[in-house]
N, C-alpha and C. Protein backbone atom coordinates (compact mmCIF):
# COMPACT_ATOMS: atom_id res chain seq x y z
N UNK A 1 0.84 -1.18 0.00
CA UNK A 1 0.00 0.00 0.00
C UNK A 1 0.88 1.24 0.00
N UNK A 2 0.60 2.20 -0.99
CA UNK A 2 0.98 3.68 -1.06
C UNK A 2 0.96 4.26 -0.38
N UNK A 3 1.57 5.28 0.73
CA UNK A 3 1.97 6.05 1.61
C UNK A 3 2.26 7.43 1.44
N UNK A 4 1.54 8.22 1.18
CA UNK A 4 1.24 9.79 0.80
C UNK A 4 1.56 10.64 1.55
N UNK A 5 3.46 10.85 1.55
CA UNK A 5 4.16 11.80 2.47
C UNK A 5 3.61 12.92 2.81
N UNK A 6 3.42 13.58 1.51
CA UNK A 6 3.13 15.18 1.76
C UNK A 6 1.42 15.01 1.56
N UNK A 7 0.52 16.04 2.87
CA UNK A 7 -0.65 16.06 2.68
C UNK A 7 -1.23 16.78 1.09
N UNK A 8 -1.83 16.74 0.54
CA UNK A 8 -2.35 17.68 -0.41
C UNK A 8 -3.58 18.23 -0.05
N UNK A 9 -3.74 19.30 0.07
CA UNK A 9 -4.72 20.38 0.49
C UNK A 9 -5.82 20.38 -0.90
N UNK A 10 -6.58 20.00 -0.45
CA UNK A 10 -8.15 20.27 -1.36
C UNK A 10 -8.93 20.23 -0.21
N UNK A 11 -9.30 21.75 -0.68
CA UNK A 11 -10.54 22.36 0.54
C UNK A 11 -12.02 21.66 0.54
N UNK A 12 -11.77 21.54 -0.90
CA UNK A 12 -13.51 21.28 -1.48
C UNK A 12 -14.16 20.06 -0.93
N UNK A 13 -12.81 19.33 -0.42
CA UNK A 13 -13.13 17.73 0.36
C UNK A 13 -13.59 18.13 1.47
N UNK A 14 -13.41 19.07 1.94
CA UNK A 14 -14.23 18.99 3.45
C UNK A 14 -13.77 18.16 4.57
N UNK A 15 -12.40 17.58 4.22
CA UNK A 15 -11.61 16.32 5.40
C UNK A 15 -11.49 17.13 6.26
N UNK A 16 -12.21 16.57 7.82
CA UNK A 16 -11.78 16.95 8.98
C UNK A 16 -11.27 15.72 9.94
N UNK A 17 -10.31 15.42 10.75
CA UNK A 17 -9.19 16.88 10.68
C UNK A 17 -8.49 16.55 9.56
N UNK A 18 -7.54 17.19 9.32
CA UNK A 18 -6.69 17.22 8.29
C UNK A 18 -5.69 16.16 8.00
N UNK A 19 -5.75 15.71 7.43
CA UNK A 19 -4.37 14.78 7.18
C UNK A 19 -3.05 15.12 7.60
N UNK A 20 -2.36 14.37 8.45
CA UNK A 20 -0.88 14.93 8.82
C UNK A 20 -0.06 14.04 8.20
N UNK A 21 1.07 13.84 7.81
CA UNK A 21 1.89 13.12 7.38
C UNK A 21 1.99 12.23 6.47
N UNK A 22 2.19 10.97 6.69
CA UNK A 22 1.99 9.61 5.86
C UNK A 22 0.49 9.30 5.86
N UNK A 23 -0.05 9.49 4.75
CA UNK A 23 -1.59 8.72 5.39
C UNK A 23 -1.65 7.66 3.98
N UNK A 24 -1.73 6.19 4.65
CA UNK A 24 -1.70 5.14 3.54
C UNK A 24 -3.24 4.78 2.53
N UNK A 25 -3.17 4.51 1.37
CA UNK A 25 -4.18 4.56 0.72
C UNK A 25 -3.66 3.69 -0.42
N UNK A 26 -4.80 2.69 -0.71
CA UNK A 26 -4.60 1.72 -1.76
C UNK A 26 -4.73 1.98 -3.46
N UNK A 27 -4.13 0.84 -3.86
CA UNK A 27 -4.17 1.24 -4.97
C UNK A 27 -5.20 1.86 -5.93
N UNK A 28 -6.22 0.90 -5.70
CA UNK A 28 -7.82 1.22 -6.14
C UNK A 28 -8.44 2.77 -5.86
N UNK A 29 -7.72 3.37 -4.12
CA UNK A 29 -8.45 4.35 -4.30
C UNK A 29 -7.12 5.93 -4.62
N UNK A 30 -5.92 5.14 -5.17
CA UNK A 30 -5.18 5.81 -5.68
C UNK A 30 -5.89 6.64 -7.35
N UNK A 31 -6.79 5.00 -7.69
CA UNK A 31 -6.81 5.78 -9.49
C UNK A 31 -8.32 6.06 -8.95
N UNK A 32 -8.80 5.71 -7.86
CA UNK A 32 -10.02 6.77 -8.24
C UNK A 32 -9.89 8.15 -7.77
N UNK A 33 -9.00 8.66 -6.89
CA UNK A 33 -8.67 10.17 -6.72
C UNK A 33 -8.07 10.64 -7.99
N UNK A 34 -7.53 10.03 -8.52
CA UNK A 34 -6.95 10.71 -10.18
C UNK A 34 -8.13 10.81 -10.77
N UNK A 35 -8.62 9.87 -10.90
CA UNK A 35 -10.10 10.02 -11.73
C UNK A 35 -10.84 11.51 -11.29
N UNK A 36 -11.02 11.55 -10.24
CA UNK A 36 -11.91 12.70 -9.24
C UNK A 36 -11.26 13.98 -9.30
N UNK A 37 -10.38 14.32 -9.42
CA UNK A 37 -9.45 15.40 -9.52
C UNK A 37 -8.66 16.19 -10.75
N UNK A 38 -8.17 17.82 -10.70
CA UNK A 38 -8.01 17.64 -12.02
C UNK A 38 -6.91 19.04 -11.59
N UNK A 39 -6.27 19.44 -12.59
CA UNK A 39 -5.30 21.11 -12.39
C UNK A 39 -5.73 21.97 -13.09
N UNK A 40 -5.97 23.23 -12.18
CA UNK A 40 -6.41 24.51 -12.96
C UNK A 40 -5.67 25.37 -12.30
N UNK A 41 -4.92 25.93 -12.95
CA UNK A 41 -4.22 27.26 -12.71
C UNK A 41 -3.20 26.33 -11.77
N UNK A 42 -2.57 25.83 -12.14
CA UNK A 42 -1.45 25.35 -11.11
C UNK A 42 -2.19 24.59 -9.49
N UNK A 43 -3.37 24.50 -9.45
CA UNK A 43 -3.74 23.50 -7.94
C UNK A 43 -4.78 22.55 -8.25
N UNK A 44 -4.96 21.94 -7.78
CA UNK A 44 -5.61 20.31 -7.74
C UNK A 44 -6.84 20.84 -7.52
N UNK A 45 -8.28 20.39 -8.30
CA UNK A 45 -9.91 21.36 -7.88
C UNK A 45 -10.30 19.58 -8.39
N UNK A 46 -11.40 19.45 -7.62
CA UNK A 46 -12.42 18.21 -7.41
C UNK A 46 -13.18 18.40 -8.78
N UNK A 47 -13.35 17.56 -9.94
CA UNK A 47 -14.44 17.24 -10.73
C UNK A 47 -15.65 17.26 -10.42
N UNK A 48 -16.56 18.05 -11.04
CA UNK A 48 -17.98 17.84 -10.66
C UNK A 48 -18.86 16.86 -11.61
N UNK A 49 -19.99 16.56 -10.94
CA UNK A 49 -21.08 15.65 -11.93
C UNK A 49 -22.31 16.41 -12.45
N UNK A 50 -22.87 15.61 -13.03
CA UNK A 50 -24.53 15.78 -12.76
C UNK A 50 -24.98 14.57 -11.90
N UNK A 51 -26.07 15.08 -11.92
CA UNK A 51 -26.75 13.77 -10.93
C UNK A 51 -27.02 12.89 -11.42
N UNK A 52 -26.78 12.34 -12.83
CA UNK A 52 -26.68 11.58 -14.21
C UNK A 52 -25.22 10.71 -13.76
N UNK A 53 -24.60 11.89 -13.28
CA UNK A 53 -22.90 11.01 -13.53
C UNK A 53 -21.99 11.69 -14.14
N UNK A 54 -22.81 12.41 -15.57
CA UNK A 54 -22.04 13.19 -16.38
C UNK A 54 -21.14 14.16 -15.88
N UNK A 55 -19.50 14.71 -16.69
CA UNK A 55 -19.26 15.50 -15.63
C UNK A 55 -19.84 17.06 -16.12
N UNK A 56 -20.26 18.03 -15.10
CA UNK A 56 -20.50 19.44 -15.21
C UNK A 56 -20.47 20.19 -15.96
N UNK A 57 -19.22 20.36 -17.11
CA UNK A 57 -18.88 20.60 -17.67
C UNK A 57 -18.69 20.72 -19.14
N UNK A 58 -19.21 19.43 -19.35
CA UNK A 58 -19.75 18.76 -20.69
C UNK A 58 -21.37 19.19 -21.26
N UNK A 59 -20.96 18.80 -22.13
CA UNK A 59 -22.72 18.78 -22.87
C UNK A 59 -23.40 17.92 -22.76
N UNK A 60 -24.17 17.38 -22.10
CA UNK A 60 -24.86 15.70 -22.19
C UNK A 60 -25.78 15.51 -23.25
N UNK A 61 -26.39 14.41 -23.71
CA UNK A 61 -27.16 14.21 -24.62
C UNK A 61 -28.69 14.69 -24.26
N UNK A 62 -29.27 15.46 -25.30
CA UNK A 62 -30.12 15.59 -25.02
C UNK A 62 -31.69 14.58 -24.43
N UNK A 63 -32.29 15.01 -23.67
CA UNK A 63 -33.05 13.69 -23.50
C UNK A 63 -34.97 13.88 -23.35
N UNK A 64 -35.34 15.12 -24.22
CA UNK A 64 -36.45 15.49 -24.09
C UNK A 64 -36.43 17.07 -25.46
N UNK A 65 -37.48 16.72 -26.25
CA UNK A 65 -38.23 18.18 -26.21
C UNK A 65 -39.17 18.54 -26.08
N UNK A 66 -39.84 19.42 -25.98
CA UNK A 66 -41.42 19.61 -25.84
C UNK A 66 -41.79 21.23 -25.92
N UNK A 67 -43.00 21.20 -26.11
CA UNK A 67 -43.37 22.89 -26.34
C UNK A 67 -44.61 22.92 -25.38
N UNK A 68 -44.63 24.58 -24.98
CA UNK A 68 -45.21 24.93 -23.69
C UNK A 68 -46.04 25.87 -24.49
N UNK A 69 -47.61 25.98 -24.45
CA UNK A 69 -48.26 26.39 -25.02
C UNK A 69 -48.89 27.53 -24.00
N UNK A 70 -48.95 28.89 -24.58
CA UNK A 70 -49.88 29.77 -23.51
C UNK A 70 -51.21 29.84 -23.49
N UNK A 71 -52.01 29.11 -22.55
CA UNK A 71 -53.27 29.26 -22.77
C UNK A 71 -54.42 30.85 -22.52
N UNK A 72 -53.39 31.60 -21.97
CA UNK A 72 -54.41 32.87 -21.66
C UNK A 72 -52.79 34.06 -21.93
N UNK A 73 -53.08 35.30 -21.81
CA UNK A 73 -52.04 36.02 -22.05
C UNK A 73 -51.34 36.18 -20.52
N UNK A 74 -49.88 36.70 -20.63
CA UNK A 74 -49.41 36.51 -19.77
C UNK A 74 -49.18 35.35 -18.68
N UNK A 75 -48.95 33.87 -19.66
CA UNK A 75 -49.16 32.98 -18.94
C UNK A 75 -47.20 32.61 -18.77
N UNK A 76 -47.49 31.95 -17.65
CA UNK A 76 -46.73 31.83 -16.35
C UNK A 76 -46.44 30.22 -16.30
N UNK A 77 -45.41 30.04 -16.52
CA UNK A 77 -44.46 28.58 -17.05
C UNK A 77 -43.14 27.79 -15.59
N UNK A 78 -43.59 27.05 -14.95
CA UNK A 78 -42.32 26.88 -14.18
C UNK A 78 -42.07 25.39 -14.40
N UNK A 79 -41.14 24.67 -14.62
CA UNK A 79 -40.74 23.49 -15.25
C UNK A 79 -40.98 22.23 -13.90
N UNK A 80 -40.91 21.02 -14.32
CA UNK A 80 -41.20 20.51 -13.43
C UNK A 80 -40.10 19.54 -12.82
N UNK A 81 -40.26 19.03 -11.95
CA UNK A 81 -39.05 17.97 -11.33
C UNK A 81 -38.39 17.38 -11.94
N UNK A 82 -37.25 17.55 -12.95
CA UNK A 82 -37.02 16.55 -13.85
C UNK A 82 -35.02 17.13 -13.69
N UNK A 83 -34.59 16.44 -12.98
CA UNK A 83 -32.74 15.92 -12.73
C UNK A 83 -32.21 16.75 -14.76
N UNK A 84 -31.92 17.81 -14.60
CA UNK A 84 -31.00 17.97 -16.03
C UNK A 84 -29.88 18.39 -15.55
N UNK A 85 -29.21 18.75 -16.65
CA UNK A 85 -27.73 19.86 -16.17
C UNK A 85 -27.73 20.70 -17.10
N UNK A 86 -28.52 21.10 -18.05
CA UNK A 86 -29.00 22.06 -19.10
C UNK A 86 -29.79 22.32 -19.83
N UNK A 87 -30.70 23.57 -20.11
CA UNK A 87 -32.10 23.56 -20.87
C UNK A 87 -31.70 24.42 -21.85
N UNK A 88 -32.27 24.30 -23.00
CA UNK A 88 -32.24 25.48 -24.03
C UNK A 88 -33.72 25.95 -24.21
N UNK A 89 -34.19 27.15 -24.61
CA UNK A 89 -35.57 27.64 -24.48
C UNK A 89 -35.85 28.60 -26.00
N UNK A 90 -36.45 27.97 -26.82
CA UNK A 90 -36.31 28.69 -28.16
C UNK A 90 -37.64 29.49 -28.61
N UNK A 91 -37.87 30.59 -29.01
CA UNK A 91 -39.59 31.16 -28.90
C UNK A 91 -39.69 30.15 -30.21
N UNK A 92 -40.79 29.60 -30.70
CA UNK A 92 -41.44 28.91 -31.68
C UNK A 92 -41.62 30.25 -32.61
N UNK A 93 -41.25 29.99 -33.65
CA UNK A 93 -40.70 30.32 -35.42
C UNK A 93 -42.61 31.10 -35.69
N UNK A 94 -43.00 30.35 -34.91
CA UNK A 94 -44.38 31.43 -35.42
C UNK A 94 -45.02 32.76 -34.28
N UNK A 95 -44.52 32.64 -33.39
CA UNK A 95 -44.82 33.65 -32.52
C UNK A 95 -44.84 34.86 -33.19
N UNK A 96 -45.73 35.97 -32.74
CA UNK A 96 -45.58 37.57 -32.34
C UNK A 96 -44.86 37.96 -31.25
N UNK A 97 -45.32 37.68 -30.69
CA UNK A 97 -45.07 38.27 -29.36
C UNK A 97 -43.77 37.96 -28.46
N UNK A 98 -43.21 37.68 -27.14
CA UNK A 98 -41.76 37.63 -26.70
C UNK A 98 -42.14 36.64 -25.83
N UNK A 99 -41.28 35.99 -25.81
CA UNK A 99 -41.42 34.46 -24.59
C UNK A 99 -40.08 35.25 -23.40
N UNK A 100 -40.53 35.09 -22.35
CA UNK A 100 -39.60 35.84 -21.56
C UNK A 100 -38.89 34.57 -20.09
N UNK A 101 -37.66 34.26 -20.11
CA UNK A 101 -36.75 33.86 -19.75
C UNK A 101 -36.42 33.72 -18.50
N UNK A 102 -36.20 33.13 -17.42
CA UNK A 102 -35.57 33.47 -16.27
C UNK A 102 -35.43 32.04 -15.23
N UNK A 103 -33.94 31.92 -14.70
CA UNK A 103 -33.59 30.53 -13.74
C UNK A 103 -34.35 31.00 -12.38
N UNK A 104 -34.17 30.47 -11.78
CA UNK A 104 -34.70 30.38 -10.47
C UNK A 104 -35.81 31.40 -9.88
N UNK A 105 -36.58 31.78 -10.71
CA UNK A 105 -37.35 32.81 -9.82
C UNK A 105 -38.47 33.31 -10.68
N UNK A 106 -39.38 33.47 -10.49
CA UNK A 106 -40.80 33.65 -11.50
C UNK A 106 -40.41 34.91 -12.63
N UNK A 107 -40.77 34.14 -14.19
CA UNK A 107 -40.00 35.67 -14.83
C UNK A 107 -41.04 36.67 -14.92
N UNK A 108 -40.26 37.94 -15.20
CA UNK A 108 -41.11 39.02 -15.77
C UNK A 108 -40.80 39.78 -17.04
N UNK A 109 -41.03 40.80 -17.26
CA UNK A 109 -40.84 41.61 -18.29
C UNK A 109 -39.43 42.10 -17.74
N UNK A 110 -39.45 42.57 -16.19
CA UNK A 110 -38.90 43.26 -15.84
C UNK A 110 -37.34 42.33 -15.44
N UNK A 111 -37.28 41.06 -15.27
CA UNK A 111 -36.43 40.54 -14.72
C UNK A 111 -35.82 39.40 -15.31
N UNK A 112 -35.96 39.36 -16.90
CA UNK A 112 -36.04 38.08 -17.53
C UNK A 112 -35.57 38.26 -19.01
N UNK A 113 -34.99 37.26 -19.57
CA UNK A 113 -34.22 37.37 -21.02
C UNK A 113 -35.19 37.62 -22.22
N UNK A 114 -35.66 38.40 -23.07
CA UNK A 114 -36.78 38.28 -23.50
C UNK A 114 -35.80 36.89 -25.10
N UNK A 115 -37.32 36.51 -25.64
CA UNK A 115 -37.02 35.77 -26.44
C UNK A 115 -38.30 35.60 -27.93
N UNK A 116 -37.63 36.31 -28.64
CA UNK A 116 -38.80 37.08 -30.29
C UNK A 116 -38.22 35.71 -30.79
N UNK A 117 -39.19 35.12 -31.90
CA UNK A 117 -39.58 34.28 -32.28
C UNK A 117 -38.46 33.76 -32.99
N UNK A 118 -37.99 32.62 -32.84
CA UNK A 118 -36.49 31.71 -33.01
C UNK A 118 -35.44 32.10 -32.42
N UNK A 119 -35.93 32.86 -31.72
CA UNK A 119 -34.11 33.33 -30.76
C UNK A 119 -34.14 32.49 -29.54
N UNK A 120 -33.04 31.88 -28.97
CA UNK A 120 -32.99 30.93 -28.17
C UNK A 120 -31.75 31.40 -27.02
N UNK A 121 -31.76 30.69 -25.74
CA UNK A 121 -31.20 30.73 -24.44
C UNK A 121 -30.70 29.71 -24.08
N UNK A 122 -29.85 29.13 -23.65
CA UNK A 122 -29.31 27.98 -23.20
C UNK A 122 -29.14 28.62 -21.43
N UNK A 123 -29.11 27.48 -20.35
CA UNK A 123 -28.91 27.55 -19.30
C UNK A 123 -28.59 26.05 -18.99
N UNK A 124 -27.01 26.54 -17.48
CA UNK A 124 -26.64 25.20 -17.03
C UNK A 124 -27.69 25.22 -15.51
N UNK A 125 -28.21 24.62 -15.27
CA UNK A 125 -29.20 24.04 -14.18
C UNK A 125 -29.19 22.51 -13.88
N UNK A 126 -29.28 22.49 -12.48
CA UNK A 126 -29.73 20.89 -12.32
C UNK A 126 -30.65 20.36 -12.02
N UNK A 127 -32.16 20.97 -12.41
CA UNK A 127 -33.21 20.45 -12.50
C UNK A 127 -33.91 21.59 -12.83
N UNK A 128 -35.12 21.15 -14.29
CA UNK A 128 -35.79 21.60 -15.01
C UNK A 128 -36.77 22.23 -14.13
N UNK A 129 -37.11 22.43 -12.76
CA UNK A 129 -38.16 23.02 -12.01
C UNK A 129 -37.50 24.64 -11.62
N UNK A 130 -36.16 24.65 -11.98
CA UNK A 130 -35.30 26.21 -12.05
C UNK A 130 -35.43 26.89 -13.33
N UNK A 131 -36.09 26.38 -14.65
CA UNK A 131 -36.70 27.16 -15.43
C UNK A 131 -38.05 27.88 -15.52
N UNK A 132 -38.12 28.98 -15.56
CA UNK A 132 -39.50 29.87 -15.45
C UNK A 132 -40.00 30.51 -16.96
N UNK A 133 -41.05 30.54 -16.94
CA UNK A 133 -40.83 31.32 -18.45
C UNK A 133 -42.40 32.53 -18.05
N UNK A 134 -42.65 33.02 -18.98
CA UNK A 134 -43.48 34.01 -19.04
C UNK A 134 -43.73 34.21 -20.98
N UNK A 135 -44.84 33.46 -21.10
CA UNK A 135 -45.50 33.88 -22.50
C UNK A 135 -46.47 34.64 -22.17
N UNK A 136 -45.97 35.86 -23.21
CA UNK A 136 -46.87 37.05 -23.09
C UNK A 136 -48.23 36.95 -24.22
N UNK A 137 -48.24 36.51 -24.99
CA UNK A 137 -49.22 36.38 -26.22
C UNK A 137 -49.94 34.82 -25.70
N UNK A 138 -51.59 34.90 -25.39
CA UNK A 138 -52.14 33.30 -25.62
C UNK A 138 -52.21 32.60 -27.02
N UNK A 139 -51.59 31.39 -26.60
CA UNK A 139 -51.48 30.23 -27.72
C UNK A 139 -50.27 30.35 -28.76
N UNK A 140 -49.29 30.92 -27.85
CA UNK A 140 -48.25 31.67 -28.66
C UNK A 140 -46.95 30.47 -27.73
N UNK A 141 -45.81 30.38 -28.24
CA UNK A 141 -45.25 28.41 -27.57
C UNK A 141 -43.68 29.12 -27.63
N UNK A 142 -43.34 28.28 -26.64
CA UNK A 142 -41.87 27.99 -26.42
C UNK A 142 -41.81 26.49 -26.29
N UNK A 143 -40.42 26.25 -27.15
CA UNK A 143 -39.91 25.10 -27.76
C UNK A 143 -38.76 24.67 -26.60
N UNK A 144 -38.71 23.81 -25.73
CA UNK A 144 -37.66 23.38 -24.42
C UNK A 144 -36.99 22.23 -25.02
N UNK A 145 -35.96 22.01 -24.69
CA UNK A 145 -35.04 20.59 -24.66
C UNK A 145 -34.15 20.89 -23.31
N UNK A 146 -34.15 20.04 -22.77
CA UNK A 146 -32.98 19.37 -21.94
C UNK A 146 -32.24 18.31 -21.83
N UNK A 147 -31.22 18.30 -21.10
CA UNK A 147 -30.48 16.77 -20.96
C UNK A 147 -30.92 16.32 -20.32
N UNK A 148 -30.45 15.06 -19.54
CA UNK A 148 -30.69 13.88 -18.21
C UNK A 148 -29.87 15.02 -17.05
């Protein structure tokens, strides 16, 4: 078994207390800390996932589209429980009117990306219930895809 003289400091682990000295560790969980770990700017930073597995960073495959139809004006869109790590939000090619945009928080006119008919938004999120939308025109659609 491997014997890891010098501690290496990664905060993001949260190890309490700290490692002092020799601390022994096997081979197996030698290549899975390589696996888990990576260098930016000269120091060691923890890999992230999705809740998929995928890592953070990546694009995952898409795994849904669907369109959100406004049934009255000023209708009010919040996505539902569904694990992604990215949505794109496109106004549908026939609209008038502006499909309006926003992560975590009910959109408005006032607080939100607007979106005229084929212009599109991408957002990294980890679950589709952090997209909000706001169609201002009834029966007027936004076009969604997300990943897993």
């Amino acid at each position: 078994m491997a014997v890891i003289g010098t501690p290496i400091p990664c905060p993001e682990l949260n190890i309490t207390p700290e490692p002092e000295g020799g601390v022994s560790i096997s081979k197996d969980m030698q290549q899975a800390l390589a696996l888990l770990t990576a260098f930016w700017r000269n120091k060691r930073v923890v890999l992230k996932a999705v809740p998929s597995g995928s890592l953070f960073v990546c694009s995952p495959q898409i795994k849904d589209v669907f369109h959100v139809t406004a049934d009255t004006d000023s209708y009010a869109y919040k996505g539902e429980n569904v694990p992604c790590s990215e949505v794109l939000v496109m106004g549908h090619p026939d609209n008038t009117g502006k499909v309006w945009v926003k992560p975590n928080s009910t959109a408005s006119t006032d607080n939100a990306w607007p979106l005229a008919a084929g212009d599109s938004i991408g957002f990294t999120v980890s679950n589709l219930n952090m997209l909000n939308l706001l169609i201002v025109t009834n029966g007027e659609k936004a076009i969604i895809a997300h990943t897993e």
